[in-house]
C-alpha atoms as a PDB file:
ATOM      1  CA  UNK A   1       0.000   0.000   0.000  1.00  0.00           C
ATOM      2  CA  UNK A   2       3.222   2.206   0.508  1.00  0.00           C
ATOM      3  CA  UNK A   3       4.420   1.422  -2.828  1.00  0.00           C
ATOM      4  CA  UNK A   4       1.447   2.319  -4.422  1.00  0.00           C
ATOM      5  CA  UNK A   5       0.981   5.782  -2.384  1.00  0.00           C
ATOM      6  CA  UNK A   6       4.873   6.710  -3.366  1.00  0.00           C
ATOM      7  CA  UNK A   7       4.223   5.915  -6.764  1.00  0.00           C
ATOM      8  CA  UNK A   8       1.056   7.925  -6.959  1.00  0.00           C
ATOM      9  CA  UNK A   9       2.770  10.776  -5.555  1.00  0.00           C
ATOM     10  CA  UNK A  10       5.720  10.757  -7.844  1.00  0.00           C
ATOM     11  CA  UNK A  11       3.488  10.374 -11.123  1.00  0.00           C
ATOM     12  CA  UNK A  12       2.268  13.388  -9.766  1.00  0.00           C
ATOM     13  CA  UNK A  13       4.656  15.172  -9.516  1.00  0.00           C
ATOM     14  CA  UNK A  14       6.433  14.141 -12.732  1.00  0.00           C
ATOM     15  CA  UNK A  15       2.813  14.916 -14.410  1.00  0.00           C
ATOM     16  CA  UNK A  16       2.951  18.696 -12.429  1.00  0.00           C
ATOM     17  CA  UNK A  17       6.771  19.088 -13.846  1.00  0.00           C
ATOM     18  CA  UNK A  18       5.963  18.314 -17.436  1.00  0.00           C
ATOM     19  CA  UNK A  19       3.218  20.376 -17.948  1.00  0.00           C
ATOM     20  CA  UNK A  20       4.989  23.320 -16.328  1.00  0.00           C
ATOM     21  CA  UNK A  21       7.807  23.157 -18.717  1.00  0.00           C
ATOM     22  CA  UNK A  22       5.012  22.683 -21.733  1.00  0.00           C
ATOM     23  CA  UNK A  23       3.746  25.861 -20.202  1.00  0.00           C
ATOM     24  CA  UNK A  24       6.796  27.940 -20.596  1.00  0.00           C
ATOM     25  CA  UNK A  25       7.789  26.958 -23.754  1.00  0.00           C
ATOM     26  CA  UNK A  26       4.487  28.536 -24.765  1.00  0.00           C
ATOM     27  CA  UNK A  27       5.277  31.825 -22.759  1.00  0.00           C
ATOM     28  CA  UNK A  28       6.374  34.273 -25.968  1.00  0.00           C
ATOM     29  CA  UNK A  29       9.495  36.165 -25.847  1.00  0.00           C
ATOM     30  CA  UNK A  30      10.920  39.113 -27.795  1.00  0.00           C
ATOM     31  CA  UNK A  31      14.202  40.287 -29.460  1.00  0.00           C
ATOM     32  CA  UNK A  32      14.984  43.912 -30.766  1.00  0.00           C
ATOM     33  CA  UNK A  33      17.503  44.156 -32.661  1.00  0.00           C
ATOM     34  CA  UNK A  34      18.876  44.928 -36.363  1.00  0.00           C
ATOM     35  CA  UNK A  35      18.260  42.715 -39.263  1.00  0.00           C
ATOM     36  CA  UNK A  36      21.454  41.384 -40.784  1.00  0.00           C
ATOM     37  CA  UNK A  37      19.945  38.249 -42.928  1.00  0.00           C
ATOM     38  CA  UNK A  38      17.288  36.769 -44.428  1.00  0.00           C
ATOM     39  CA  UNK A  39      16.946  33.150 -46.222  1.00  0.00           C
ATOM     40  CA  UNK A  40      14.152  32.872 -47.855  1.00  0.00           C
ATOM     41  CA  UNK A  41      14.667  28.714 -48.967  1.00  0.00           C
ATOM     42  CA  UNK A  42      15.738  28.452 -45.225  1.00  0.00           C
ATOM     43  CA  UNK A  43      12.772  30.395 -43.890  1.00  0.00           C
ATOM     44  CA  UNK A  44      14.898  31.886 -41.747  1.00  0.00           C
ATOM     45  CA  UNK A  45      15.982  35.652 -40.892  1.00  0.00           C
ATOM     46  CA  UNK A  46      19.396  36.420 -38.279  1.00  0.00           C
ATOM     47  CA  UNK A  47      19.455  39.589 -36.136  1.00  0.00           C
ATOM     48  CA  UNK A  48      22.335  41.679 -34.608  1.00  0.00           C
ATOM     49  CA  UNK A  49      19.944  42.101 -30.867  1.00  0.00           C
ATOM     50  CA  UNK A  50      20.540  45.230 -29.073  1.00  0.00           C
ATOM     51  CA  UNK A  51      22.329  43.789 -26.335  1.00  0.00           C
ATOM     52  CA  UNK A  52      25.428  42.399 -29.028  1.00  0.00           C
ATOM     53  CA  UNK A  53      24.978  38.727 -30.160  1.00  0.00           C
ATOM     54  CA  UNK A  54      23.279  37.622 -33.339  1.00  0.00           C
ATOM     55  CA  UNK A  55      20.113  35.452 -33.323  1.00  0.00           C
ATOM     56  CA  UNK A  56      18.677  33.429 -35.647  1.00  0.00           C
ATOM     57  CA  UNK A  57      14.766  33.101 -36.191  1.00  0.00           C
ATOM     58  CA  UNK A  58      12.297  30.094 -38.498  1.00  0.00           C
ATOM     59  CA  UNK A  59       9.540  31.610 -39.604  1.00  0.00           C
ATOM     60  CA  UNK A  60       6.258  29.931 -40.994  1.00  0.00           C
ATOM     61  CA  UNK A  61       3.365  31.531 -43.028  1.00  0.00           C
ATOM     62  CA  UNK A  62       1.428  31.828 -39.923  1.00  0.00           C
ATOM     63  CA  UNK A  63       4.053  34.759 -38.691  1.00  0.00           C
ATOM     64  CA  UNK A  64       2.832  38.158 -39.210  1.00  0.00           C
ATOM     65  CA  UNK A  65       5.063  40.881 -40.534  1.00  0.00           C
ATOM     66  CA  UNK A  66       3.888  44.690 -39.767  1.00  0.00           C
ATOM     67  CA  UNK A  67       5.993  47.158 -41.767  1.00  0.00           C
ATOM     68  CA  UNK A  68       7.288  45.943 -44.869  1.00  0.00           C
ATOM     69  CA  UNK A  69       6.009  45.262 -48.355  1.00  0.00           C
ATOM     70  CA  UNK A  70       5.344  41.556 -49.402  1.00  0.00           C
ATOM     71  CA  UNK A  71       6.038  40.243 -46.055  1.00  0.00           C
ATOM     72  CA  UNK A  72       9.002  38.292 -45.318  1.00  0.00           C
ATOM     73  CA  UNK A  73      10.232  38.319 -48.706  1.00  0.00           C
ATOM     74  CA  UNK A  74      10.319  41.903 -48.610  1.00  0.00           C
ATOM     75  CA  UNK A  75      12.689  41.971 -45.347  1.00  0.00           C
ATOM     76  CA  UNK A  76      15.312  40.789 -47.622  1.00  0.00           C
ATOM     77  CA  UNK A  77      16.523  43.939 -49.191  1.00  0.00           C
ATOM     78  CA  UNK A  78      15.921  45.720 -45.514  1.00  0.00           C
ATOM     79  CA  UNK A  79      19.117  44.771 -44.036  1.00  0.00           C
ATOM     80  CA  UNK A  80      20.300  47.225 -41.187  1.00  0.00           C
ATOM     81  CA  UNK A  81      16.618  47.943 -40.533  1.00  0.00           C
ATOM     82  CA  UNK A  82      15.713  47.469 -36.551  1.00  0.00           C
ATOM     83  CA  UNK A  83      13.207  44.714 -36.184  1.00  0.00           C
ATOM     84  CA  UNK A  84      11.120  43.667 -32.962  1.00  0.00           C
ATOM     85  CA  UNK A  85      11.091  39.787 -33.145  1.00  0.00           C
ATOM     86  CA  UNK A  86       8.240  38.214 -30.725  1.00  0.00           C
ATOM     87  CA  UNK A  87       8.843  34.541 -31.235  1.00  0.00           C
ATOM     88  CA  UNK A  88       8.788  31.326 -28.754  1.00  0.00           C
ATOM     89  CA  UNK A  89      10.807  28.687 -28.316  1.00  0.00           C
ATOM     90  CA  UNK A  90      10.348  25.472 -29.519  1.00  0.00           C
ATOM     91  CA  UNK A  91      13.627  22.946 -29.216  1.00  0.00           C
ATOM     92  CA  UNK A  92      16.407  24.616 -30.120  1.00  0.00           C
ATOM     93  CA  UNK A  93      14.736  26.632 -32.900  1.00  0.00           C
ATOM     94  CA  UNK A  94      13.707  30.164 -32.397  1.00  0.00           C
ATOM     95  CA  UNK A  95      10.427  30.549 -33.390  1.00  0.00           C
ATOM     96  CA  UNK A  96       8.869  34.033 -35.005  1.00  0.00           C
ATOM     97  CA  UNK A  97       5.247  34.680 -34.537  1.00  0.00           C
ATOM     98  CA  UNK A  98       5.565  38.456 -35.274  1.00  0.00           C
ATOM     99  CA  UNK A  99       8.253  40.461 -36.941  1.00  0.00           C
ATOM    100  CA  UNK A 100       7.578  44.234 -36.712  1.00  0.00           C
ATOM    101  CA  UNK A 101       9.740  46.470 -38.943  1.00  0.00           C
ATOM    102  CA  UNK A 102      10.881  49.750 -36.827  1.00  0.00           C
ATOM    103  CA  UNK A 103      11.774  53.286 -38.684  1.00  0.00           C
ATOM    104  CA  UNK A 104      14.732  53.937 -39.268  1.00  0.00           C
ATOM    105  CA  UNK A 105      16.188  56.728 -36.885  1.00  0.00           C
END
């Protein structure tokens, strides 16, 4: 009857641990920054952030782009331009839900 109690309480608590990472994977983050590449076969754009290093961002067809023409395609010839990235992570991958395109100062 022990057993079984112990092993309740560790599933859990292994359930309880598992859905709280799940959880803040989901929580969306977000990167400011200027844009220094875009691959459009890659789906993927790179960022020099404010705070120094480079980051690289997927993108999908759900991600919205405010701010420039033709949507991620027409980042590509915007190099230098600041960018606000809001994307979560997912694995290893950065993922971009929304890529707004700042004025240039």
């Amino acid at each position: 009857m022990r057993t079984i109690r112990m092993f309740m309480v560790l599933a859990a608590v292994l359930a309880i641990g598992s859905g709280l990472s799940v959880l803040a994977q989901d929580q969306p983050s977000v990167a400011r920054g200027e844009l220094v590449k875009v691959d459009t076969a890659a789906r993927t754009i790179v960022i020099k952030t404010d705070a120094g290093p480079q980051m690289q961002f997927s993108y999908t067809a759900e991600t919205k782009v405010t701010g420039a023409e033709k949507g991620v395609a027409g980042l590509a010839t915007m190099t230098g331009t600041p960018v606000s990235i809001e994307f979560t992570k997912k694995d290893q991958t950065n993922l971009a839900r929304s890529i707004d395109v700042q004025k240039k100062p």
